[in-house]
N, C-alpha and C. Protein backbone atom coordinates (compact mmCIF):
# COMPACT_ATOMS: atom_id res chain seq x y z
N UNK A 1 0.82 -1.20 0.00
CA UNK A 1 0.00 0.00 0.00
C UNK A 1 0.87 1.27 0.00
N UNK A 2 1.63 0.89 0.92
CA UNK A 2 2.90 2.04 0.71
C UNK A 2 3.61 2.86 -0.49
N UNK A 3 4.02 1.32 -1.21
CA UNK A 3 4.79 1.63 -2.32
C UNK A 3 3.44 2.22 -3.52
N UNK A 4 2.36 1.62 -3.41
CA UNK A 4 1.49 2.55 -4.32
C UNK A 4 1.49 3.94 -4.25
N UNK A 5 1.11 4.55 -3.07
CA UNK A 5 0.65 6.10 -2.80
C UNK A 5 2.08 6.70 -2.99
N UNK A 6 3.14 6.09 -2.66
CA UNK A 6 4.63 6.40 -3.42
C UNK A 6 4.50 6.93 -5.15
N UNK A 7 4.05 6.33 -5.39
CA UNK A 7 3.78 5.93 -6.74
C UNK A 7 2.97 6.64 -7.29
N UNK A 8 1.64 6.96 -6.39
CA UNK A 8 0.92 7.76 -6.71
C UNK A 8 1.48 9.26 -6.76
N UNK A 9 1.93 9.82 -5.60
CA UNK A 9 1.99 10.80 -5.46
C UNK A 9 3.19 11.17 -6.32
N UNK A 10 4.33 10.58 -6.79
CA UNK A 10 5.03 10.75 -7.54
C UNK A 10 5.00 11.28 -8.32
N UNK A 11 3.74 10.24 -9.40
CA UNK A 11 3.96 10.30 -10.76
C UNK A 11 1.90 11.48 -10.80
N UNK A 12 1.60 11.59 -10.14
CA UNK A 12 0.43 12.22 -10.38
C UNK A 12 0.53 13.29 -9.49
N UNK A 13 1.55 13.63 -8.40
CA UNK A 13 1.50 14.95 -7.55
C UNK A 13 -0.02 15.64 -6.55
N UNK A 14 0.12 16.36 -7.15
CA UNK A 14 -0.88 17.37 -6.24
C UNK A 14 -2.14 16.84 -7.00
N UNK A 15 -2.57 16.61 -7.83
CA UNK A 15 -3.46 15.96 -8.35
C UNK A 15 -3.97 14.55 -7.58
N UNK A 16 -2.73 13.83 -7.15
CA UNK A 16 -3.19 12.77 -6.61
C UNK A 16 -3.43 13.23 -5.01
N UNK A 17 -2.57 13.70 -4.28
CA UNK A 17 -2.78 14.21 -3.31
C UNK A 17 -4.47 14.23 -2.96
N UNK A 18 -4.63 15.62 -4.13
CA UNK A 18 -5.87 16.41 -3.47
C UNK A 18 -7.23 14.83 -3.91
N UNK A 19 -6.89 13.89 -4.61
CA UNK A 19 -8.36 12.94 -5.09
C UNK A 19 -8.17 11.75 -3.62
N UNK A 20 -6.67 11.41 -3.35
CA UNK A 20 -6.80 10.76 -1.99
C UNK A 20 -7.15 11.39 -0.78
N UNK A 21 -6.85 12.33 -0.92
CA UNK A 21 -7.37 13.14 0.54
C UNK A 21 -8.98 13.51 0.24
N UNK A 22 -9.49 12.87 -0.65
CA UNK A 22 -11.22 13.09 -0.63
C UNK A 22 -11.46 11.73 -0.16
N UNK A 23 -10.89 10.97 -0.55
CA UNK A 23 -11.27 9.50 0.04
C UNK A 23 -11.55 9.50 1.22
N UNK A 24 -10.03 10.33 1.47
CA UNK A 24 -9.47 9.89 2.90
C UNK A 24 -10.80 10.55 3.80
N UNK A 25 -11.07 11.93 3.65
CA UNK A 25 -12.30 13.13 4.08
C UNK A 25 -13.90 11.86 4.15
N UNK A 26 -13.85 10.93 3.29
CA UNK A 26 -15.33 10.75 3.21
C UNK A 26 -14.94 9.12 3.82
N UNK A 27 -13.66 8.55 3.90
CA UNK A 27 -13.74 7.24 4.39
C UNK A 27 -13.28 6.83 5.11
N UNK A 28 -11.89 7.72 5.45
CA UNK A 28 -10.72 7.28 6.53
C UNK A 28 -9.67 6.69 5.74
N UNK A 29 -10.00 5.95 4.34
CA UNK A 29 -8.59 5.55 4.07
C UNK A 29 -8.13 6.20 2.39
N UNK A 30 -7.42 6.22 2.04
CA UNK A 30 -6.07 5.65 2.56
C UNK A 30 -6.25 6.57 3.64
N UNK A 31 -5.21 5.85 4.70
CA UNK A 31 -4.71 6.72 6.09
C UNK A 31 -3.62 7.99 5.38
N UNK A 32 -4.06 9.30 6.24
CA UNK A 32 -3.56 10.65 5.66
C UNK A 32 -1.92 10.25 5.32
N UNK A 33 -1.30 9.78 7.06
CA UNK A 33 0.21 10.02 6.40
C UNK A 33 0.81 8.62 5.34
N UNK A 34 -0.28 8.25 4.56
CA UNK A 34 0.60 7.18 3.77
C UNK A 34 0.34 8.49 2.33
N UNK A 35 -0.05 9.70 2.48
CA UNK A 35 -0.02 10.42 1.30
C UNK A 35 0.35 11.44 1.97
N UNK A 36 0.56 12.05 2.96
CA UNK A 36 1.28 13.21 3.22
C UNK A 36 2.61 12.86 3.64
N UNK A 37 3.29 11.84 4.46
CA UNK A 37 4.91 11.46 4.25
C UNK A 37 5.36 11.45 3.27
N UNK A 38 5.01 10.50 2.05
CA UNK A 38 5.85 10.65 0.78
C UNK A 38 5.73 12.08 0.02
N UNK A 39 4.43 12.58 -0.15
CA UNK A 39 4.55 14.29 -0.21
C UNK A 39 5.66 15.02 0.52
N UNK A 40 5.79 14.77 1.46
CA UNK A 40 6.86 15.55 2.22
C UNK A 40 8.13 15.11 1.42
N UNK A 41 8.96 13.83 1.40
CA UNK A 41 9.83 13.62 1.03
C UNK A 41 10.28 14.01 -0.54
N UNK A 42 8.58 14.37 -1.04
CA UNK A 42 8.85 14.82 -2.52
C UNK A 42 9.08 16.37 -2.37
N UNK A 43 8.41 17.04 -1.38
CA UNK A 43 8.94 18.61 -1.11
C UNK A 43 10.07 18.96 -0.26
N UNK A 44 11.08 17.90 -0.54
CA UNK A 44 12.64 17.56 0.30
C UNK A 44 13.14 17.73 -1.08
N UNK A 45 13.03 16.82 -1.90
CA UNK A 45 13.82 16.42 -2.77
C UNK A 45 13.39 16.87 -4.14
N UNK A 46 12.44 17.86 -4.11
CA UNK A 46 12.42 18.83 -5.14
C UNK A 46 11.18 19.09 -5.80
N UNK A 47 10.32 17.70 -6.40
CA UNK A 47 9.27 18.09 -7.42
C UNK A 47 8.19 18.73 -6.69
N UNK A 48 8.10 18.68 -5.95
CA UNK A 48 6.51 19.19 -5.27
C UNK A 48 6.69 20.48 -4.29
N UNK A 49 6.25 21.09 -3.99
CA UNK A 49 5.90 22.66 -3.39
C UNK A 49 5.52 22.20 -2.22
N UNK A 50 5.31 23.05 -0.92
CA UNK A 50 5.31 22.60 0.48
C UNK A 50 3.49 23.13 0.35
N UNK A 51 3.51 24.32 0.13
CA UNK A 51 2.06 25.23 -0.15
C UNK A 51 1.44 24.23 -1.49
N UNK A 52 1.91 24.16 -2.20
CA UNK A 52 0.70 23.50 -2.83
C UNK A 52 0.52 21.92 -2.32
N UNK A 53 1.02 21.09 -1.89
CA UNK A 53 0.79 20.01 -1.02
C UNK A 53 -0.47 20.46 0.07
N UNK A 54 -0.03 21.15 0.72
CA UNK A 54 -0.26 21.20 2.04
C UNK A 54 -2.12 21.71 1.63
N UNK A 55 -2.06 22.83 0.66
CA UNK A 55 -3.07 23.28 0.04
C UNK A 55 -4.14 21.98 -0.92
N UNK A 56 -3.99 21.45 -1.31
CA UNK A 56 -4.32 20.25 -2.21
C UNK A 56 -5.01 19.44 -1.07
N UNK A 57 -4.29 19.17 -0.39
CA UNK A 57 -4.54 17.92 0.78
C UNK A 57 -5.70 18.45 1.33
N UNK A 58 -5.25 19.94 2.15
CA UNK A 58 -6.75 20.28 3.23
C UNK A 58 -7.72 20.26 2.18
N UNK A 59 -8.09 21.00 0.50
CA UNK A 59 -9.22 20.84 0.08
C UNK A 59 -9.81 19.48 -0.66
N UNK A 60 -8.84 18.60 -0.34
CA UNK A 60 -9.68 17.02 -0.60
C UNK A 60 -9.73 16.76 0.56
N UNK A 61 -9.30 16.90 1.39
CA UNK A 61 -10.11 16.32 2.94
C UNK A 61 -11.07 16.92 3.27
N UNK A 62 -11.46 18.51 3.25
CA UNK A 62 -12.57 19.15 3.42
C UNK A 62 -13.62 18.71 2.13
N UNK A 63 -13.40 18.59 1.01
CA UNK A 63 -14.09 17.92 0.28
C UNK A 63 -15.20 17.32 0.66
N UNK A 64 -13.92 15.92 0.90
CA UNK A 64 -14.51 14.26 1.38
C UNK A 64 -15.56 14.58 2.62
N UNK A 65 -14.90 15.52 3.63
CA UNK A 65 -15.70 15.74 4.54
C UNK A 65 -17.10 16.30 4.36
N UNK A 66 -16.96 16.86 3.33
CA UNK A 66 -18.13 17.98 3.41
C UNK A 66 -19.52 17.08 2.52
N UNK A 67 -18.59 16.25 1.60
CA UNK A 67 -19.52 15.23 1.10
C UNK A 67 -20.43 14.36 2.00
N UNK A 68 -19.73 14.02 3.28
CA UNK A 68 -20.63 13.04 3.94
C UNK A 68 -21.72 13.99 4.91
N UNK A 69 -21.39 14.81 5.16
CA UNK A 69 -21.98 15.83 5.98
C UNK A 69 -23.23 15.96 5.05
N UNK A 70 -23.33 16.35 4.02
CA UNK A 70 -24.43 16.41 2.79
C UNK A 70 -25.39 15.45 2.82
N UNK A 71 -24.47 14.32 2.28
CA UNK A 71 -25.12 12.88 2.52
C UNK A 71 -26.33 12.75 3.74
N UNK A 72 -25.42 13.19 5.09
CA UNK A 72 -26.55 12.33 6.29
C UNK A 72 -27.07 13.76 6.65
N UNK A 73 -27.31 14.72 5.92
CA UNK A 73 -28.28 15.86 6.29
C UNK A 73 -28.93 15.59 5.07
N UNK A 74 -28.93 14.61 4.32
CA UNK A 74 -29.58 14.65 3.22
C UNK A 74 -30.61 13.09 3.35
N UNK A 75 -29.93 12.03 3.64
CA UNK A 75 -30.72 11.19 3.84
C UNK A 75 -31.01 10.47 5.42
N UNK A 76 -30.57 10.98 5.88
CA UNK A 76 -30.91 11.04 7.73
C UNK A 76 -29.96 9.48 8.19
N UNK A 77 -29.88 10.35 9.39
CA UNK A 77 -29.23 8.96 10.04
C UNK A 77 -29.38 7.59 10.34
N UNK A 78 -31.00 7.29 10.33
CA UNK A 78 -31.31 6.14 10.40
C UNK A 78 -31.50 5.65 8.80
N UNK A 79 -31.41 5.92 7.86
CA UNK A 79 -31.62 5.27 6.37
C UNK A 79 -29.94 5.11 6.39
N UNK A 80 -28.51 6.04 6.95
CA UNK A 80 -27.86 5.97 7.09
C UNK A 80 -26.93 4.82 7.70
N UNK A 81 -27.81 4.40 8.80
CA UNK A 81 -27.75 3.11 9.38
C UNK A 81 -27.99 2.10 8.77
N UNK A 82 -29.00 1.87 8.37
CA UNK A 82 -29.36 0.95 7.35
C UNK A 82 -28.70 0.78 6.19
N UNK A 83 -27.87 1.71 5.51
CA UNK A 83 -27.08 1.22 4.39
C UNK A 83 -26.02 0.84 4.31
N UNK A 84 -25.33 1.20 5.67
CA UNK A 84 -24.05 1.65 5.24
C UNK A 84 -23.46 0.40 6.49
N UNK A 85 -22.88 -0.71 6.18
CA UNK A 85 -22.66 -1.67 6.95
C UNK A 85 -21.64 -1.35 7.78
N UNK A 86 -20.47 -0.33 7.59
CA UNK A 86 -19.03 -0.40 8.46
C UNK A 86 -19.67 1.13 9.65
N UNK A 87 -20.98 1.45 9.29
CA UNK A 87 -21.18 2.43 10.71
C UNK A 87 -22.35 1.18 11.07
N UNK A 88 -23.34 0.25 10.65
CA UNK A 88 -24.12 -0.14 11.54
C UNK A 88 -23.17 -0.96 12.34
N UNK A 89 -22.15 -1.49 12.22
CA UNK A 89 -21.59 -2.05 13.20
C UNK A 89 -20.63 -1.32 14.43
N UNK A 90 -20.99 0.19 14.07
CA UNK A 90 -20.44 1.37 15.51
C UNK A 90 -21.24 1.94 15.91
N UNK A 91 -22.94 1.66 15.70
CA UNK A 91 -24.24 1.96 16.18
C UNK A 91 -23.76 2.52 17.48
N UNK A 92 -23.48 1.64 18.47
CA UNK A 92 -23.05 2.48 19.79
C UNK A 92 -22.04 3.00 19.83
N UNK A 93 -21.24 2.87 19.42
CA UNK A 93 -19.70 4.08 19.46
C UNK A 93 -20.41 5.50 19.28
N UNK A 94 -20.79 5.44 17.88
CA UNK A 94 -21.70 6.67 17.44
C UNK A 94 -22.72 7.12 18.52
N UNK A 95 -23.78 6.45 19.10
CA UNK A 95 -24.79 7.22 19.97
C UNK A 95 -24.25 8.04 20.70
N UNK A 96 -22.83 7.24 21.75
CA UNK A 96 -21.74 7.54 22.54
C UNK A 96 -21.28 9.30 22.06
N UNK A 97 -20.77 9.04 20.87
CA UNK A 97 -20.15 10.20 20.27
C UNK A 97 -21.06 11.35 20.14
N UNK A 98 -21.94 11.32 19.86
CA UNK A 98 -23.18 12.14 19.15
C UNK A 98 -23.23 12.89 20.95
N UNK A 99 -24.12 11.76 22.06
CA UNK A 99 -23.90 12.78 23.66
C UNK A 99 -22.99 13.38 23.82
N UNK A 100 -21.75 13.31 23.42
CA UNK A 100 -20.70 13.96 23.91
C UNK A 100 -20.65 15.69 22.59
N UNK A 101 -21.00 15.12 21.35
CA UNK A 101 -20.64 15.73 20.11
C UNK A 101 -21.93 16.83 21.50
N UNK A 102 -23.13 16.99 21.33
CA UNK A 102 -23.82 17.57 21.53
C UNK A 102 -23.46 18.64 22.65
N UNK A 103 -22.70 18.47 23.21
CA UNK A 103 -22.25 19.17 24.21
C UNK A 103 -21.96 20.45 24.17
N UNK A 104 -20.44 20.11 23.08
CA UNK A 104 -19.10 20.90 22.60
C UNK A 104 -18.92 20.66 21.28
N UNK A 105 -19.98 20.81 20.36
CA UNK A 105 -19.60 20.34 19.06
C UNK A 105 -18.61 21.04 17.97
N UNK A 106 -18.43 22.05 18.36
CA UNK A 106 -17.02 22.85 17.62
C UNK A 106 -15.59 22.38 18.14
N UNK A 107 -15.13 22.44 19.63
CA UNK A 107 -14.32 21.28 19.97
C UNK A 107 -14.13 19.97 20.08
N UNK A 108 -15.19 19.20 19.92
CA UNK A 108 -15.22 17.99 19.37
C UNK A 108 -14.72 18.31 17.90
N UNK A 109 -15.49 18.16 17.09
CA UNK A 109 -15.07 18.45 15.50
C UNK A 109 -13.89 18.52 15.26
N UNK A 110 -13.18 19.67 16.52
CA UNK A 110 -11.49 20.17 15.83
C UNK A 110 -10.72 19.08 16.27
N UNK A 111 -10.89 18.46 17.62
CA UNK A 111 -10.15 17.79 18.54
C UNK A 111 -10.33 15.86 17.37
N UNK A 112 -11.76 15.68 16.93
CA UNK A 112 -12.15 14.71 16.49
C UNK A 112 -11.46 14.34 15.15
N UNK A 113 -10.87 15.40 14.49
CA UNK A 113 -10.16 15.41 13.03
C UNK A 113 -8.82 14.64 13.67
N UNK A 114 -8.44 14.83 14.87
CA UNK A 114 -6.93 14.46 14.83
C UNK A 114 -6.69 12.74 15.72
N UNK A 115 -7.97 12.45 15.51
CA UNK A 115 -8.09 11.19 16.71
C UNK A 115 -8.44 9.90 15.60
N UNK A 116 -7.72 8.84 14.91
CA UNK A 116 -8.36 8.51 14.09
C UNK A 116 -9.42 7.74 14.04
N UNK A 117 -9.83 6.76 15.09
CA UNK A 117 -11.02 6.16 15.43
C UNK A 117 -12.06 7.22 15.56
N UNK A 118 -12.02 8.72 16.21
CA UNK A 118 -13.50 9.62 15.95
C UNK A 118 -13.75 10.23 14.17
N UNK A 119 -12.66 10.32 13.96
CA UNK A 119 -12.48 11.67 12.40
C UNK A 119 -13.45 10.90 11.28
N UNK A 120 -14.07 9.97 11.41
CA UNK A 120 -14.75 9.21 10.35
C UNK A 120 -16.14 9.88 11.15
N UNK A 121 -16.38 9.81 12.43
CA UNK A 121 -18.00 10.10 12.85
C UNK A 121 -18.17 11.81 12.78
N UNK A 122 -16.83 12.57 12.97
CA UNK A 122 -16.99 14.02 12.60
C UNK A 122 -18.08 14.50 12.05
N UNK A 123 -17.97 14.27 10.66
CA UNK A 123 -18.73 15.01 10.11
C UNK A 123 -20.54 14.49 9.73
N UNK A 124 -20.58 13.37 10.53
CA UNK A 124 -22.11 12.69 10.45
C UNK A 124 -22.57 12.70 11.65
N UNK A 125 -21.78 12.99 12.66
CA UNK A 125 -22.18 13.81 14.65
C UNK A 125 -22.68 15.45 13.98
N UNK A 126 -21.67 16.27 13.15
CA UNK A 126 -22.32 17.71 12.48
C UNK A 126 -23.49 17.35 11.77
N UNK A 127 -23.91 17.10 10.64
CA UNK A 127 -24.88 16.90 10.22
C UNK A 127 -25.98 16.15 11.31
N UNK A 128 -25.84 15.08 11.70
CA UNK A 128 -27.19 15.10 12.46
C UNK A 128 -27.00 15.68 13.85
N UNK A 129 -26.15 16.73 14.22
CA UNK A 129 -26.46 17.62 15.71
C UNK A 129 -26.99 18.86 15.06
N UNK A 130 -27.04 19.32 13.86
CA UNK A 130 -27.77 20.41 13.21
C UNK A 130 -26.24 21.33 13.50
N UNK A 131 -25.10 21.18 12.99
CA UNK A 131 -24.32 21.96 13.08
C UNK A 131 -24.08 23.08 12.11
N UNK A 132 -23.85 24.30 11.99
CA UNK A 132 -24.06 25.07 10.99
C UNK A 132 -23.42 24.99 9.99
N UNK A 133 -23.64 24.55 8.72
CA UNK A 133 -22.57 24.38 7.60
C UNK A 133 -21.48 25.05 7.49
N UNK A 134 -21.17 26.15 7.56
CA UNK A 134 -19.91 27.31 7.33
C UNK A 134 -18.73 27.13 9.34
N UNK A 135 -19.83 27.23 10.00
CA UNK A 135 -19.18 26.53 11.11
C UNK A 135 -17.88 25.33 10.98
N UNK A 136 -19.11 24.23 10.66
CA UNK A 136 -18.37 23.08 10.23
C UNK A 136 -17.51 23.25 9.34
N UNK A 137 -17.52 24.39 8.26
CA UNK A 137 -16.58 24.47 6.95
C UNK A 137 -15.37 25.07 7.35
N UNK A 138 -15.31 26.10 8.61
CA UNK A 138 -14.36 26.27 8.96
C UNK A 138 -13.50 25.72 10.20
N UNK A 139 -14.49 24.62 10.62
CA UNK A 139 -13.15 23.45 11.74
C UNK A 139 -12.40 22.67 10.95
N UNK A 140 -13.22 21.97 9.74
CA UNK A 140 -12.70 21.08 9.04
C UNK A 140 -11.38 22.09 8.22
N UNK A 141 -11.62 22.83 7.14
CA UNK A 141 -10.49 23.55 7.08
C UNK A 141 -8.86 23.76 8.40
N UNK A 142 -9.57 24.12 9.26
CA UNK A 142 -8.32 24.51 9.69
C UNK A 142 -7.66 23.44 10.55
N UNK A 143 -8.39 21.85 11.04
CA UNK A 143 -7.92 20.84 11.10
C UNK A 143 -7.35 20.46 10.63
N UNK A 144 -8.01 20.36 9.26
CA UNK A 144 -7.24 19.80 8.08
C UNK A 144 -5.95 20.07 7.73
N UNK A 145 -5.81 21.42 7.81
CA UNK A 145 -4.68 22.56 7.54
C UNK A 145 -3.24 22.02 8.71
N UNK A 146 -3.76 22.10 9.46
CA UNK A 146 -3.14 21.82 10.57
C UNK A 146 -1.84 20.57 10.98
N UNK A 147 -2.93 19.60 10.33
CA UNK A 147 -2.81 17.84 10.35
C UNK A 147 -1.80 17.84 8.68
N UNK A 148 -2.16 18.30 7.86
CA UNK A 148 -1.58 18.44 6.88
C UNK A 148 -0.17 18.92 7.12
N UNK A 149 -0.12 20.31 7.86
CA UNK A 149 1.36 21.03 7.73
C UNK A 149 2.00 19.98 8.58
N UNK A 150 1.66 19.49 9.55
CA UNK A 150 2.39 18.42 11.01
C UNK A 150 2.84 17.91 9.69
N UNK A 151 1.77 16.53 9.61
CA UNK A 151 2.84 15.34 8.85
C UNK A 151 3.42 15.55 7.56
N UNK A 152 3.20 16.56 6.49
CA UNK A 152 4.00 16.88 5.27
C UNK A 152 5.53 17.37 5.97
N UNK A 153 5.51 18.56 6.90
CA UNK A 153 6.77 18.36 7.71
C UNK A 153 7.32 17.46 8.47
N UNK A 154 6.39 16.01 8.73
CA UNK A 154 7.45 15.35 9.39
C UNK A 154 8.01 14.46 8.31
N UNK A 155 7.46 14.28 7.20
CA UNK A 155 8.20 13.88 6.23
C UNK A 155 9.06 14.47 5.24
N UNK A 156 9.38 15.63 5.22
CA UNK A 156 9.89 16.71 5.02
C UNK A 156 11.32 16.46 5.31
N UNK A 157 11.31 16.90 6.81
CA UNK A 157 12.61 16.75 7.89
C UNK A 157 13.05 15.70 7.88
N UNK A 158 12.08 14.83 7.91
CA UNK A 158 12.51 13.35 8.27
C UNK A 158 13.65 13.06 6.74
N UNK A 159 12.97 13.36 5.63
CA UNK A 159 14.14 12.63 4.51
C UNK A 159 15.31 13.71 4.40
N UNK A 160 14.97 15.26 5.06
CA UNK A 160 15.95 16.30 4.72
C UNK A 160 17.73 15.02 6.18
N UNK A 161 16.81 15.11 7.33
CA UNK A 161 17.26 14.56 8.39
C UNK A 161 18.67 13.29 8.07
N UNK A 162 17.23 12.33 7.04
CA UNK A 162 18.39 11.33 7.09
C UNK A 162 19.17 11.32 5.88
N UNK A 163 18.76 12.66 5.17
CA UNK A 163 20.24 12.45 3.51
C UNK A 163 21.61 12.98 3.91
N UNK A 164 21.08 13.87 5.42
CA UNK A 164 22.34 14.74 5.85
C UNK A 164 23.27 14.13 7.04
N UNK A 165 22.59 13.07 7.42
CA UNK A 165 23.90 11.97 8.43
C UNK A 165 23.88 10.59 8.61
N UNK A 166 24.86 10.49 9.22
CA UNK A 166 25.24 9.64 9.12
C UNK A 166 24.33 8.10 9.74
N UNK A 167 24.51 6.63 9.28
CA UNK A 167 23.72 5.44 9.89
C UNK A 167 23.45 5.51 10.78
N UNK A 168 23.99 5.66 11.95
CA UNK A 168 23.60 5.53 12.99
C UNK A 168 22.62 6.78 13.73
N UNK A 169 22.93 7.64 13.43
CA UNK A 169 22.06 8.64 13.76
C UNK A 169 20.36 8.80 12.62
N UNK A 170 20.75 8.48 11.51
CA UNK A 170 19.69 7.94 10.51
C UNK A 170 18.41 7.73 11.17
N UNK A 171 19.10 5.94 11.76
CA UNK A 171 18.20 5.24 12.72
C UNK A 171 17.57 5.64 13.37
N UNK A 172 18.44 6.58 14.73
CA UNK A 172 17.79 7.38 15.84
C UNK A 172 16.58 7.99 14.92
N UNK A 173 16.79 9.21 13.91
CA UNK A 173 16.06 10.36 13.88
C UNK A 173 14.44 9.35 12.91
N UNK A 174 14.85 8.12 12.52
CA UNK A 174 13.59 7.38 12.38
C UNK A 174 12.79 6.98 13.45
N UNK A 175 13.43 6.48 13.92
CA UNK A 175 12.93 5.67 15.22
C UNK A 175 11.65 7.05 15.96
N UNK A 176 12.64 8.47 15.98
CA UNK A 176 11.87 9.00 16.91
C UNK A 176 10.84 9.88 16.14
N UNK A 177 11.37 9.57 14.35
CA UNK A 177 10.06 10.41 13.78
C UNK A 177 8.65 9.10 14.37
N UNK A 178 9.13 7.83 13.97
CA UNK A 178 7.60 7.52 13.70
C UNK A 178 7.30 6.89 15.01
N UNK A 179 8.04 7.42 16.64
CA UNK A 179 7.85 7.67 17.92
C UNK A 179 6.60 8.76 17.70
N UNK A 180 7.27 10.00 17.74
CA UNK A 180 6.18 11.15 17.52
C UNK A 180 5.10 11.09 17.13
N UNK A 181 4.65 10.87 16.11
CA UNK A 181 2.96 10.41 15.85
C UNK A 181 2.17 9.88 16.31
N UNK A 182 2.31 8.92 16.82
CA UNK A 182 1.73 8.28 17.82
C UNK A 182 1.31 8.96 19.14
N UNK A 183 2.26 9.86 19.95
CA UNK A 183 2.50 10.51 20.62
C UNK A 183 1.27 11.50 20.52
N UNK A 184 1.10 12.55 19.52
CA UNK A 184 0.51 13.50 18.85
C UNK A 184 -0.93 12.77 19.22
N UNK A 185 -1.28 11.34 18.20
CA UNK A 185 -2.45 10.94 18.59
C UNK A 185 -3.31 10.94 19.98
N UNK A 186 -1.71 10.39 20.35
CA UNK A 186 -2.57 9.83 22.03
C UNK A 186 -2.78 11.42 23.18
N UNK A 187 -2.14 12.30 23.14
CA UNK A 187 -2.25 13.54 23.62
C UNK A 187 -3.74 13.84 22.90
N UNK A 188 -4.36 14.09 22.05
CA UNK A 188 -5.37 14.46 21.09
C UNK A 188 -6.65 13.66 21.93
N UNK A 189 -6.11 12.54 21.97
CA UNK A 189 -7.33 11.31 22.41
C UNK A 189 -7.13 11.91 23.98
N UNK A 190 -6.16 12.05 24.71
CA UNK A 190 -6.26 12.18 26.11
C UNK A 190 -7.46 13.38 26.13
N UNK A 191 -6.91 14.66 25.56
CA UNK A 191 -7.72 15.46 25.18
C UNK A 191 -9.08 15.75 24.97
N UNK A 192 -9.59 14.17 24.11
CA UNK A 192 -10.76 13.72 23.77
C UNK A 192 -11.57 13.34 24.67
N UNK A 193 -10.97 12.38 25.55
CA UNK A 193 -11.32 11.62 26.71
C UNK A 193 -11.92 13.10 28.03
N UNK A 194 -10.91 14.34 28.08
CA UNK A 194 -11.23 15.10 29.33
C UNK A 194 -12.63 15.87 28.74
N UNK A 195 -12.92 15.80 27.68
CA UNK A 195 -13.88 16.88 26.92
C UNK A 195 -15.10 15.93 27.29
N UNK A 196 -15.01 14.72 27.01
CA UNK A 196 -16.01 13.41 27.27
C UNK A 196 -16.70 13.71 28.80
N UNK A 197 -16.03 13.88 29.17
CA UNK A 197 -16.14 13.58 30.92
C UNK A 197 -16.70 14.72 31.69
């Protein structure tokens, strides 16, 4: 899967970027950094622009997003349920999400883009909590924006990192890029968890 979106983003650029990051906006996959790392390493090593990456990406993820938001303000949540087999089987995750969404639904939303088990219910907790479209148009934007500049720079640094030393240090500065992300997540989710409560 790797070596595809390699491949992709290569040989199709910002073009491919911005059509996976609609996927990504309306499905969860591909997962963001298997198309924003190799982006990065391509705005290391020359063909690709940091701004137009970074730009491309947030408007196919806001896209994708904004597509499903449409969708379940368009055909409601329970016909929603019924069609769509990979949410009837998070029936309760979702109810879960939706009490909490109802609360704080602008910090949910922002906090929910960066958590990857919530960022799929985002934008179908907005649409059926009656969230205001332009509202929603501007969390998703600047999430997006956000999540985009992080990992295009950690793939960025990361290949600038290891063309400029030596093996052994290589290692280290891998080890602790793809330490960090994880990291990022779980702070986000801790985050998630105090907003819950």
């Amino acid at each position: 899967m790797e070596a595809m979106m390699n491949d992709l983003v290569q040989q199709y650029g910002y073009f491919a970027i911005f059509c996976l990051m609609i996927l990504n906006g309306m499905t969860s996959a591909p997962s963001s950094p298997l198309v924003y790392l190799p982006a990065g390493y391509f705005v290391a090593v020359g063909p690709l622009d940091f701004s137009y990456v970074v730009l491309s990406g947030t408007a196919g993820n806001t896209i994708g997003n904004m597509v499903v938001y449409y969708i379940v303000r368009r055909c409601g949540l329970e016909q929603l349920f019924d069609q769509v087999v990979f949410l009837k089987k998070r029936r309760v995750a979702f109810d879960h999400f939706r009490r909490v969404f109802d609360r704080s639904n602008v910090k949910i939303s922002f906090m929910g883009k960066f958590v990857p088990v919530v960022k799929v219910f985002v934008p179908v907790a907005a649409a059926v909590c009656n969230m205001k479209q332009q509202v929603f148009l501007l969390v998703i934007v600047a999430a997006s924006t956000i999540w985009a500049v992080g990992v295009v720079l950690h793939g960025y640094y990361l290949t600038t990192a290891i063309t400029e030393t030596d093996g052994k240090t290589q290692t280290i500065l891998i080890a602790l890029g793809l330490l960090s992300l994880p990291l990022v997540v779980w702070w986000f989710r801790r985050q998630f968890k105090t907003l819950s409560e």
